[in-house]
PDB file of N, CA and C in Angstrom:
ATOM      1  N   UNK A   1      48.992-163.418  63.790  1.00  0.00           N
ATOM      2  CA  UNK A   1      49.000-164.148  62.562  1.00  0.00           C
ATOM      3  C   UNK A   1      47.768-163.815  61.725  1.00  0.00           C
ATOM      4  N   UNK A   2      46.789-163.651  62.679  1.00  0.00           N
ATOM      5  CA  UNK A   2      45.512-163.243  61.706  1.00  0.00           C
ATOM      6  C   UNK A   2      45.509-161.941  61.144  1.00  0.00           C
ATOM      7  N   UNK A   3      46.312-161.098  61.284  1.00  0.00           N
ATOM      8  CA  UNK A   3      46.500-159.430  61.011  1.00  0.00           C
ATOM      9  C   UNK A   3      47.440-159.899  59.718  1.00  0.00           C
ATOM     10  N   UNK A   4      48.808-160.547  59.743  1.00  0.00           N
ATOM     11  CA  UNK A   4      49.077-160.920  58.592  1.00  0.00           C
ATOM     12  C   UNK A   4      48.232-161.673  57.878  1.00  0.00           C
ATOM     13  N   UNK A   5      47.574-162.581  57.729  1.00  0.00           N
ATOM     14  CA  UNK A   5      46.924-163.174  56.706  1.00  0.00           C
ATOM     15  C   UNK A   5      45.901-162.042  55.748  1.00  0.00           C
ATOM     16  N   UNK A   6      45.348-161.445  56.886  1.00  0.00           N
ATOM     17  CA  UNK A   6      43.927-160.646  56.342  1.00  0.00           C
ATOM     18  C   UNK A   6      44.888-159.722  55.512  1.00  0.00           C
ATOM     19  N   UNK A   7      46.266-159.013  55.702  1.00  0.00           N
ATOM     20  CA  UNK A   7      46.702-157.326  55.130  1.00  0.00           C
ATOM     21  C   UNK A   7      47.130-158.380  53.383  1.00  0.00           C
ATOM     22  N   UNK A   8      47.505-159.505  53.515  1.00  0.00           N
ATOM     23  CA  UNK A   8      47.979-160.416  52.289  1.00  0.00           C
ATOM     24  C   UNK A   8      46.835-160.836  51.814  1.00  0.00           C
ATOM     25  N   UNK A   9      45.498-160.807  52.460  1.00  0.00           N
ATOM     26  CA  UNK A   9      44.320-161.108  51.084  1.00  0.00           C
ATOM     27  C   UNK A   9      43.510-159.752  50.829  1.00  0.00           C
ATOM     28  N   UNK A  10      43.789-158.720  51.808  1.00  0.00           N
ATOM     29  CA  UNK A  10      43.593-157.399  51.495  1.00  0.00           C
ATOM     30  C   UNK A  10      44.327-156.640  50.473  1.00  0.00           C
ATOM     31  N   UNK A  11      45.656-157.180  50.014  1.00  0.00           N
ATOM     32  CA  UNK A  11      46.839-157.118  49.052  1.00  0.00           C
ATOM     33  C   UNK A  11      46.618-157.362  47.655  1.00  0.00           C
ATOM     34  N   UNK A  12      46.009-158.573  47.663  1.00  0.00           N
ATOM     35  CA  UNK A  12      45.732-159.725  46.411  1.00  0.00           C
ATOM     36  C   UNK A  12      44.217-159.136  46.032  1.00  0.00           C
ATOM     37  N   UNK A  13      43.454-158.262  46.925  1.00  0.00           N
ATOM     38  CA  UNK A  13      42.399-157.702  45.742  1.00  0.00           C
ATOM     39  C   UNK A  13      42.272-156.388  45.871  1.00  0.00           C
ATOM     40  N   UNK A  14      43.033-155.793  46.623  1.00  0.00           N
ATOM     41  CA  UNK A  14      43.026-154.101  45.805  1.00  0.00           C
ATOM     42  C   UNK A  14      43.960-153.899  45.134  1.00  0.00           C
ATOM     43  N   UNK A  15      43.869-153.180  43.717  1.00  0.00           N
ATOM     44  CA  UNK A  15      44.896-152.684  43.355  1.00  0.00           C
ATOM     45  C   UNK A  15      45.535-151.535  44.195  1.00  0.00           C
ATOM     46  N   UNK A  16      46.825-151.542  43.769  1.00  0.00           N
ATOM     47  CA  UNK A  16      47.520-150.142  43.870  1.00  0.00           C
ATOM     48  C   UNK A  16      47.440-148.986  43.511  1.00  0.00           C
ATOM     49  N   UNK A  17      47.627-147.910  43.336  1.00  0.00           N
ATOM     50  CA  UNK A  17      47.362-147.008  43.051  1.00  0.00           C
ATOM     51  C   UNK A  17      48.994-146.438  42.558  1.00  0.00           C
ATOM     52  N   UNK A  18      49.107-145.967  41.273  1.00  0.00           N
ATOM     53  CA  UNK A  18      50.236-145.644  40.386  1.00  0.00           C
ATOM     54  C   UNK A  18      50.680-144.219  41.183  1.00  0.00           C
ATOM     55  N   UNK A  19      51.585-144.099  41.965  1.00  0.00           N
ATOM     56  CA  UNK A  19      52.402-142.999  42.882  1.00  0.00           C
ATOM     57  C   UNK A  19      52.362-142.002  41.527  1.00  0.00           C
ATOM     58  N   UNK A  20      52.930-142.655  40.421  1.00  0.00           N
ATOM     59  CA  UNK A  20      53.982-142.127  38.917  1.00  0.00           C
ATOM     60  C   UNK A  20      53.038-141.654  37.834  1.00  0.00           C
ATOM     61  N   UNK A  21      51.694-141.256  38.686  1.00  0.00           N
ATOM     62  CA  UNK A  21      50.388-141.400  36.978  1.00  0.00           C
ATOM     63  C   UNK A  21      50.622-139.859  36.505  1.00  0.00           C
ATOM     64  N   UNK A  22      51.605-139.419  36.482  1.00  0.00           N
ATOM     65  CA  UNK A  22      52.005-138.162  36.082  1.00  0.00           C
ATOM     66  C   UNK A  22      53.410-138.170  35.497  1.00  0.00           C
ATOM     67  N   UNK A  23      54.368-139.093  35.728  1.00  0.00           N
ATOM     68  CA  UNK A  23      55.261-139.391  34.873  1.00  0.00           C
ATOM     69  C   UNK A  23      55.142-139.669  33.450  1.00  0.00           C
ATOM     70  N   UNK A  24      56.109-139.003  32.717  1.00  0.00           N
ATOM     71  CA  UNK A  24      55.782-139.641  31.316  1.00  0.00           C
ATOM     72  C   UNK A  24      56.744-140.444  30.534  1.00  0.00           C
ATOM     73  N   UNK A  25      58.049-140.618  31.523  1.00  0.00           N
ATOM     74  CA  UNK A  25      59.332-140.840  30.629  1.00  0.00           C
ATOM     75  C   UNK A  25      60.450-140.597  31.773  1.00  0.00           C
ATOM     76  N   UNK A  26      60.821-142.271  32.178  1.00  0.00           N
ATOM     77  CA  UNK A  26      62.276-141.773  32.841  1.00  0.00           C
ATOM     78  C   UNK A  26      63.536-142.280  31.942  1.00  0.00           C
ATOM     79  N   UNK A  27      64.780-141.613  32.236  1.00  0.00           N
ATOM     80  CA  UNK A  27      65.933-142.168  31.970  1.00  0.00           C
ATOM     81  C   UNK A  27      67.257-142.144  32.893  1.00  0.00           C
ATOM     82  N   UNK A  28      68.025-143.220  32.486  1.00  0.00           N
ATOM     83  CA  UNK A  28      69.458-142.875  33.163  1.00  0.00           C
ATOM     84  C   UNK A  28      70.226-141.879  32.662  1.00  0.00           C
ATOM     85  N   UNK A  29      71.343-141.857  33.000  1.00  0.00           N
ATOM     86  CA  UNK A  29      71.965-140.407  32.817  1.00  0.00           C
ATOM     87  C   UNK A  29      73.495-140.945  33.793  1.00  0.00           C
ATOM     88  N   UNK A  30      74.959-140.361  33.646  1.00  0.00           N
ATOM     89  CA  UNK A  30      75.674-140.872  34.122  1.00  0.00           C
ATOM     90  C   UNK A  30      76.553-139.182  35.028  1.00  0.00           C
ATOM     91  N   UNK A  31      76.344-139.476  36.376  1.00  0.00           N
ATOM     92  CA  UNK A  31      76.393-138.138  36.775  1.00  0.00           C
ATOM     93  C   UNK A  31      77.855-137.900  37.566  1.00  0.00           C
ATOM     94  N   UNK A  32      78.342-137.034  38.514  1.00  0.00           N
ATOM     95  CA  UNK A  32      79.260-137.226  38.737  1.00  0.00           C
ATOM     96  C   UNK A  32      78.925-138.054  40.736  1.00  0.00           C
ATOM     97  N   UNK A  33      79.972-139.161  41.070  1.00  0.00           N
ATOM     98  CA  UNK A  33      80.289-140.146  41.926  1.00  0.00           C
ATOM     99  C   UNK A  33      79.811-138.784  43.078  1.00  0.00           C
ATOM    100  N   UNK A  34      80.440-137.288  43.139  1.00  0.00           N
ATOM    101  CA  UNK A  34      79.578-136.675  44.548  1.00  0.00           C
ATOM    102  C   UNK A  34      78.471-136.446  44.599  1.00  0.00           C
ATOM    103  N   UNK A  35      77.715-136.858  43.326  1.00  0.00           N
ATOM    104  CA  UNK A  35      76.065-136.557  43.330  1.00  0.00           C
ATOM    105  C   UNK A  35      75.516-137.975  43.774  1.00  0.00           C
ATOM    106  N   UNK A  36      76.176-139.184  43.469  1.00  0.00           N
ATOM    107  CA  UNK A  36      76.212-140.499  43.478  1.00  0.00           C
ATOM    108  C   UNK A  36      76.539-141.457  43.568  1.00  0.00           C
ATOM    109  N   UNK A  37      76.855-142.042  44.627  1.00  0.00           N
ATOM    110  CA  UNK A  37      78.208-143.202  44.797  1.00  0.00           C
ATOM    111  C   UNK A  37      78.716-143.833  43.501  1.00  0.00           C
ATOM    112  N   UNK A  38      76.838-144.434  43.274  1.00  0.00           N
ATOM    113  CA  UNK A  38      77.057-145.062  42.128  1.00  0.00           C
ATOM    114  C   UNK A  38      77.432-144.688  40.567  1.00  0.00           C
ATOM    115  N   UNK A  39      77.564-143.246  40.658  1.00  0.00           N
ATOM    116  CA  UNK A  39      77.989-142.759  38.633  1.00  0.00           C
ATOM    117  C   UNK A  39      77.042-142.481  38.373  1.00  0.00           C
ATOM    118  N   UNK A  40      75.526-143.308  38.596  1.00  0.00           N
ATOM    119  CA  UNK A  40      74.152-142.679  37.735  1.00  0.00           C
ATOM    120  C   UNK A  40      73.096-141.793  38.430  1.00  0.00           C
ATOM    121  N   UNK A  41      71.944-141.572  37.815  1.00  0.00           N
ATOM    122  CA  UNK A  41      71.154-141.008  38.127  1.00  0.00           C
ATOM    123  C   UNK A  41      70.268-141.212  37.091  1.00  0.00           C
ATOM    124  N   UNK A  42      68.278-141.289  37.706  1.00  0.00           N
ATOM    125  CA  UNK A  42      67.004-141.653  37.161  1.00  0.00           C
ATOM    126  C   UNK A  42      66.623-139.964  37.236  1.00  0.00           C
ATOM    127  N   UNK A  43      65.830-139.787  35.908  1.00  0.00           N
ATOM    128  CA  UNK A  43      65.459-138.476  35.354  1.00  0.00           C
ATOM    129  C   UNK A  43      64.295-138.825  34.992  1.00  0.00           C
ATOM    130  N   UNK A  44      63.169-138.258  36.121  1.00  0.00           N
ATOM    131  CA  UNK A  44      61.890-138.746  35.299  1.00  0.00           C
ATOM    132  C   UNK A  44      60.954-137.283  34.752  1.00  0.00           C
ATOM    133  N   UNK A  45      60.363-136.992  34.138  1.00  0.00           N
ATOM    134  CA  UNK A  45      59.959-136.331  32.827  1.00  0.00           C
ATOM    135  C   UNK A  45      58.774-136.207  33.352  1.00  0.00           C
ATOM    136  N   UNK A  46      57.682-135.170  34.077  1.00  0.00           N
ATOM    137  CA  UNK A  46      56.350-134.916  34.600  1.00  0.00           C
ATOM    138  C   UNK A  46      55.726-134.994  33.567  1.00  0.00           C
ATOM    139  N   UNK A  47      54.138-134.726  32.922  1.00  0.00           N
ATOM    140  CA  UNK A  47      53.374-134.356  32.069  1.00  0.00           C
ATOM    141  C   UNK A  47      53.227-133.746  32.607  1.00  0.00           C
ATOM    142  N   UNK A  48      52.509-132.782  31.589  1.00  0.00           N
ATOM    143  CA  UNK A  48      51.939-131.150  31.133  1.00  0.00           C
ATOM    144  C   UNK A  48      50.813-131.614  30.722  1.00  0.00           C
ATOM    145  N   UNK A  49      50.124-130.777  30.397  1.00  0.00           N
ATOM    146  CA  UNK A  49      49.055-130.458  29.567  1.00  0.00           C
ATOM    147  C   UNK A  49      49.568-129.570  28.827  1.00  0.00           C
ATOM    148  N   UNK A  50      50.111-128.717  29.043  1.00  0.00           N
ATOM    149  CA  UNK A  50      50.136-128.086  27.897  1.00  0.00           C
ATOM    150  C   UNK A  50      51.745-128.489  27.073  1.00  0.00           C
ATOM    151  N   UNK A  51      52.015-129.175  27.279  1.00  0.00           N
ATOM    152  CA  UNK A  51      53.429-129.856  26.554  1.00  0.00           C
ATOM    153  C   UNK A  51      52.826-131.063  25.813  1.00  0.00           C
ATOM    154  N   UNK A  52      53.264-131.503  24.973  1.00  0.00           N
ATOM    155  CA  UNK A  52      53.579-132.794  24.996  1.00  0.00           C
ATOM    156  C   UNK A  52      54.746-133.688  25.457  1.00  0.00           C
ATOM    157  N   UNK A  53      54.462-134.770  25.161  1.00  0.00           N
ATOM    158  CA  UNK A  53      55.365-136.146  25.695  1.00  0.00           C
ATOM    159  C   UNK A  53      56.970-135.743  25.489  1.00  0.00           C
ATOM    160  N   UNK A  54      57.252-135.464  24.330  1.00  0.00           N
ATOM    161  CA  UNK A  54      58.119-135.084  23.541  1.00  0.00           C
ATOM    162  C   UNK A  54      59.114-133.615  23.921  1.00  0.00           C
ATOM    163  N   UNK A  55      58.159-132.605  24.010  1.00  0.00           N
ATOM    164  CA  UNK A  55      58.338-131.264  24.557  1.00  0.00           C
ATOM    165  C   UNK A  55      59.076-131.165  26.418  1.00  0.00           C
ATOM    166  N   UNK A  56      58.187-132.342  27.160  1.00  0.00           N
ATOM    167  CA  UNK A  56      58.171-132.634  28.368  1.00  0.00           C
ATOM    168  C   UNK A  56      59.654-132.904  28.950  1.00  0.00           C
ATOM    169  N   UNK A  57      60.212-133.770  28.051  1.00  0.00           N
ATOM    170  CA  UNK A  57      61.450-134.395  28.006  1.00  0.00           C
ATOM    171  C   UNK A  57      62.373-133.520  27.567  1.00  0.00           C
ATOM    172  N   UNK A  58      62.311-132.245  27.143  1.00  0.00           N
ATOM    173  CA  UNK A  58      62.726-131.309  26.569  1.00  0.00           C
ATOM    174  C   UNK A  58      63.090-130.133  27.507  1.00  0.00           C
ATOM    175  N   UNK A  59      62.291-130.295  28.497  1.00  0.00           N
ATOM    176  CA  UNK A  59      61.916-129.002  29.682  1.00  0.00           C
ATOM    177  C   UNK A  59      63.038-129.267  30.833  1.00  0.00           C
ATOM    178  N   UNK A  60      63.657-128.536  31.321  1.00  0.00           N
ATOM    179  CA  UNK A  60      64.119-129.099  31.985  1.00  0.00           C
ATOM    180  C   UNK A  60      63.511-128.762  33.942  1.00  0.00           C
ATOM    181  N   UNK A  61      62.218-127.578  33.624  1.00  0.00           N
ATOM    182  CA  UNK A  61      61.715-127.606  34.785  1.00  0.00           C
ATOM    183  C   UNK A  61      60.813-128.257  34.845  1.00  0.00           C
ATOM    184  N   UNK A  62      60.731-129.512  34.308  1.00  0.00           N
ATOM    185  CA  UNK A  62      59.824-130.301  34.317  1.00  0.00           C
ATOM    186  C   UNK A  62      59.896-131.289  34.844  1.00  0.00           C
ATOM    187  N   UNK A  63      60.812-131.483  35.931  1.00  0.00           N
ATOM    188  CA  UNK A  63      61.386-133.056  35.726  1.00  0.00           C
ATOM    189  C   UNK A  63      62.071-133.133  36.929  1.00  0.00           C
ATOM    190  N   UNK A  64      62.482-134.163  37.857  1.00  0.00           N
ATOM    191  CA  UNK A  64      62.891-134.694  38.927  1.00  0.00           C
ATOM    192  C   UNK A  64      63.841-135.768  39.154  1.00  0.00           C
ATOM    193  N   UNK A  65      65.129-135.405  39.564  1.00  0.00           N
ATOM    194  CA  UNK A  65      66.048-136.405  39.956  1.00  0.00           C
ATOM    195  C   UNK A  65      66.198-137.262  40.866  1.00  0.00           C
ATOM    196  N   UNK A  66      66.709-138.296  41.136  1.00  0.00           N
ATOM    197  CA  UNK A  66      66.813-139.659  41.988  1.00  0.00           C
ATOM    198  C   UNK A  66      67.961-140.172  41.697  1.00  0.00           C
ATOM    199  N   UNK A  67      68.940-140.695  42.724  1.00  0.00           N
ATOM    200  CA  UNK A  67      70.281-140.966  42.626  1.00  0.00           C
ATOM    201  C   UNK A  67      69.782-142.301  42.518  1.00  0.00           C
ATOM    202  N   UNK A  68      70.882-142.900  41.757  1.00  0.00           N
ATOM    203  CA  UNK A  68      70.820-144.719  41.646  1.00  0.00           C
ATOM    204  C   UNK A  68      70.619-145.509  42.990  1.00  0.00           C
ATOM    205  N   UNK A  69      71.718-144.875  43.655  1.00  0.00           N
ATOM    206  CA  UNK A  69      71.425-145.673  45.485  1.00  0.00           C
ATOM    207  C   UNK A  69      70.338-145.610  46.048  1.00  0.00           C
ATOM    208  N   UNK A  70      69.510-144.367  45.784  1.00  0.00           N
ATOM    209  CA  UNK A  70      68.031-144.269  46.723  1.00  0.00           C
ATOM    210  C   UNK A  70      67.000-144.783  45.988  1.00  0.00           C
ATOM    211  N   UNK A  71      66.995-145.505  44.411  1.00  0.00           N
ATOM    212  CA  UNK A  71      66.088-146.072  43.964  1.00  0.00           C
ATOM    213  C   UNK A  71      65.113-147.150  44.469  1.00  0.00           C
ATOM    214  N   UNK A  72      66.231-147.892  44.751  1.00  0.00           N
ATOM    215  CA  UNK A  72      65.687-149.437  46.012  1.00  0.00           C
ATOM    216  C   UNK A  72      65.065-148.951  46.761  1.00  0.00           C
ATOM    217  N   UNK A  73      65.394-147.980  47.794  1.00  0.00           N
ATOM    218  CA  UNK A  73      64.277-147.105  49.088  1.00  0.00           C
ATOM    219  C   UNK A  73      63.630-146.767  48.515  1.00  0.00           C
ATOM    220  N   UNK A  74      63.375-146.030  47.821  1.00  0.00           N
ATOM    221  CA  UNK A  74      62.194-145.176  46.784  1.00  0.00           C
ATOM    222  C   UNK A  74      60.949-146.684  46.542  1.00  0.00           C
ATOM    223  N   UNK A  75      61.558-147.486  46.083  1.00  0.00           N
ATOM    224  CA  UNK A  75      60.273-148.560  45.237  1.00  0.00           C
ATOM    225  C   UNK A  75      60.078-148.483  46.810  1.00  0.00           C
ATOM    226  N   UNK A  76      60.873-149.465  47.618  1.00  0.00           N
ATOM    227  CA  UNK A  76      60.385-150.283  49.098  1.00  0.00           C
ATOM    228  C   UNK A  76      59.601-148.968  49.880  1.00  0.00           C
ATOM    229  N   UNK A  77      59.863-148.267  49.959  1.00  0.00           N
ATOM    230  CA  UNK A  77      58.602-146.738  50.713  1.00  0.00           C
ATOM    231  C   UNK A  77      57.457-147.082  49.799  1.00  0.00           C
ATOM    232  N   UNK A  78      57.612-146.445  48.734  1.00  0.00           N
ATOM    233  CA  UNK A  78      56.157-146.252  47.522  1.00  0.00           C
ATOM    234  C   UNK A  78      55.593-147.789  48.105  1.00  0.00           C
ATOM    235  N   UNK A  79      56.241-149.100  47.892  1.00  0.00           N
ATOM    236  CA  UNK A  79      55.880-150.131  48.142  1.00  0.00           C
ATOM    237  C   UNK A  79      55.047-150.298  49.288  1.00  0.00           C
ATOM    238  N   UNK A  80      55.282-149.965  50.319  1.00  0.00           N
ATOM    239  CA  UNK A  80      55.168-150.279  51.364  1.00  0.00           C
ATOM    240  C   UNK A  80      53.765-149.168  52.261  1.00  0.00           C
ATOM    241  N   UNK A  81      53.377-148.215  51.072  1.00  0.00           N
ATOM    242  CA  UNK A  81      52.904-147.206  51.173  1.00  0.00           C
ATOM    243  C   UNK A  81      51.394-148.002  50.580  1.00  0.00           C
ATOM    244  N   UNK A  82      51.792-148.772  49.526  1.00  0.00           N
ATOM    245  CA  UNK A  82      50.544-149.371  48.992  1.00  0.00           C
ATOM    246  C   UNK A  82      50.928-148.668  47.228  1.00  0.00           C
ATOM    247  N   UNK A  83      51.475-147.941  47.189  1.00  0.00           N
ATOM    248  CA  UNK A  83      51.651-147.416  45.733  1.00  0.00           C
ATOM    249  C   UNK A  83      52.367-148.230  45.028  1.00  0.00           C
ATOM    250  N   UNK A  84      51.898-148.465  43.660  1.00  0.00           N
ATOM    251  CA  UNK A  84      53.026-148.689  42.435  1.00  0.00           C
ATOM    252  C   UNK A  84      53.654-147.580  42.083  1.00  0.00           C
ATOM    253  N   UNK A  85      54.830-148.242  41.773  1.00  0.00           N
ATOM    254  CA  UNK A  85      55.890-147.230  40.816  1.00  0.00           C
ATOM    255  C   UNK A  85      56.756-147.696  39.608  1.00  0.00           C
ATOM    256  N   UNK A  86      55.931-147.845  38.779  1.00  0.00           N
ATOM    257  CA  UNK A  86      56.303-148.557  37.462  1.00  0.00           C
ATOM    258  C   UNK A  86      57.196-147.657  36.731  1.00  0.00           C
ATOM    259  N   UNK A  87      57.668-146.123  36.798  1.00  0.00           N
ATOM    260  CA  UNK A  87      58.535-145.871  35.897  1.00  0.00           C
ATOM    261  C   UNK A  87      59.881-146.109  37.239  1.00  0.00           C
ATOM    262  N   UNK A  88      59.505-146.281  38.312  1.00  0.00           N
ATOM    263  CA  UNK A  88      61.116-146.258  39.086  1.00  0.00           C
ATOM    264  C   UNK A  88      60.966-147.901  38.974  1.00  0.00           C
ATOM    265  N   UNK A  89      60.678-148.919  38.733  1.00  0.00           N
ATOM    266  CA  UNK A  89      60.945-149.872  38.267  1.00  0.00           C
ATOM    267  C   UNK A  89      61.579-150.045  36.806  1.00  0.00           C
ATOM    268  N   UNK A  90      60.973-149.377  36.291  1.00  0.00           N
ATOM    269  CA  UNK A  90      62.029-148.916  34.790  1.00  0.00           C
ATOM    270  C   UNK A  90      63.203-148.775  34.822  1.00  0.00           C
ATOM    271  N   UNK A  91      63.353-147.371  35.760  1.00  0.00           N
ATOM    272  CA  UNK A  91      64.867-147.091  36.248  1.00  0.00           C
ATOM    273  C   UNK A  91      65.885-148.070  36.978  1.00  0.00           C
ATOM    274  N   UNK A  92      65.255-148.665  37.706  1.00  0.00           N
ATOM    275  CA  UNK A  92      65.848-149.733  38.159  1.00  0.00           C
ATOM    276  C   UNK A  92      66.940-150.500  37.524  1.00  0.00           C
ATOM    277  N   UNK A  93      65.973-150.825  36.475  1.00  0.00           N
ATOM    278  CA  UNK A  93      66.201-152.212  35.841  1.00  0.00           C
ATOM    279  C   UNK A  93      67.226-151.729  34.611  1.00  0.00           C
ATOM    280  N   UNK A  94      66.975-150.321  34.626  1.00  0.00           N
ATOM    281  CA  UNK A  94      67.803-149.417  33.305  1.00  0.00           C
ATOM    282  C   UNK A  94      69.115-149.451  33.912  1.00  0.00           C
ATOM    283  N   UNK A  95      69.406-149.006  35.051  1.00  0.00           N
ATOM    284  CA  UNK A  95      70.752-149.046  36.365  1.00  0.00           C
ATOM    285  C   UNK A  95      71.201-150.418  36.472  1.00  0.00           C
ATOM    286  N   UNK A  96      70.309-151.270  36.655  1.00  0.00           N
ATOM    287  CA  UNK A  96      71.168-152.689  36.771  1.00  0.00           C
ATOM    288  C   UNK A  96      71.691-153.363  35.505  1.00  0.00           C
ATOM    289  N   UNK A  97      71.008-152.911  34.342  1.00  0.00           N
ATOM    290  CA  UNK A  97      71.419-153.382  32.467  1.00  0.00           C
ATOM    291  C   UNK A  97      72.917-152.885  32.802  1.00  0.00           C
ATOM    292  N   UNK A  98      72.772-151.500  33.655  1.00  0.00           N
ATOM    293  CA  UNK A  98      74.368-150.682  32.709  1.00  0.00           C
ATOM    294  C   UNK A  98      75.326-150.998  34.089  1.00  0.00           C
ATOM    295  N   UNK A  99      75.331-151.340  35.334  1.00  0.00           N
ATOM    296  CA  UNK A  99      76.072-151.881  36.471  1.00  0.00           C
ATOM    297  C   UNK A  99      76.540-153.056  36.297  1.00  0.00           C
ATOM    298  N   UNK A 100      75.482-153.982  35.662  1.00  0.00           N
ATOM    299  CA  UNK A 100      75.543-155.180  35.905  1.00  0.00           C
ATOM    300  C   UNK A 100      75.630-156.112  36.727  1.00  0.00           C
ATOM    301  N   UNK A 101      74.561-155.640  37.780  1.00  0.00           N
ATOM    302  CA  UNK A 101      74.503-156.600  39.292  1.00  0.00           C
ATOM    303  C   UNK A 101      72.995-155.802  39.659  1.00  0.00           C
ATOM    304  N   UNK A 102      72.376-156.326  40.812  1.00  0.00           N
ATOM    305  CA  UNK A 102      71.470-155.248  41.494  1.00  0.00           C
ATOM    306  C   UNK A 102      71.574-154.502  42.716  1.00  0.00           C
ATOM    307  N   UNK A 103      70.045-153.871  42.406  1.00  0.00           N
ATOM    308  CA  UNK A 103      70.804-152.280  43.297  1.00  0.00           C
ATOM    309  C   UNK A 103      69.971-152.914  44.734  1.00  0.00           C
ATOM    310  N   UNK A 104      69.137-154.101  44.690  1.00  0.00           N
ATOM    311  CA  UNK A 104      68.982-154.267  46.249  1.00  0.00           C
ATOM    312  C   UNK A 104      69.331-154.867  46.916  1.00  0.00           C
TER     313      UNK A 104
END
C-alpha cells in the first residue's frame, strides 16, 4: 500500500513528458474496414525544420498512421509509460465525435 501511495504523490508532482513534442497536426481520415475494423484511421503530421506546419501536412513522408482500434492502447502504454499524448487524445476524441460512442 505504501508503494501505491508514494507512485500517486510521485504522479501529482512530476510532470509528464509530451511522447508527441514533434507532432504538429493529427487528423481522421476514413480508411478501408481491412486496414480497420473500425472505418477510420489517426494521421499525425511530424515537424520539420525545414517545412513548415502547413508544408508538413502536405508531405506525405512525413507522417504516421494509427488505426482507430489501437488508439485506446496507444494513450494507456504512452500512459502508463509516464508520457503525455495530447495529439492521440485529439484523435481520440475526433473518432468518438464521428462513431458516436467510445473507443475504450
Amino acid at each position: 500500500m505504501i508503494r501505491f501511495y508514494g507512485s500517486a504523490l510521485l504522479d501529482a508532482y512530476t510532470p509528464r513528458r509530451n511522447w508527441e513534442e514533434n507532432v504538429v497536426q493529427v487528423c481522421v481520415e476514413a480508411c478501408e474496414c481491412s486496414e480497420d475494423p473500425l472505418g477510420y484511421r489517426a494521421v499525425f503530421y511530424i515537424y520539420d525544420e525545414e517545412l513548415s506546419a502547413e508544408e508538413a501536412c502536405r508531405v506525405f513522408d512525413n507522417n504516421f498512421v494509427v488505426g482507430a482500434s489501437f488508439l485506446a492502447k496507444r494513450q494507456a502504454n504512452l500512459s502508463r509509460s509516464g508520457y503525455s499524448a495530447p495529439m492521440t487524445d485529439k484523435a481520440i476524441s475526433l473518432i468518438e465525435n464521428k462513431i458516436g460512442r467510445n473507443l475504450v
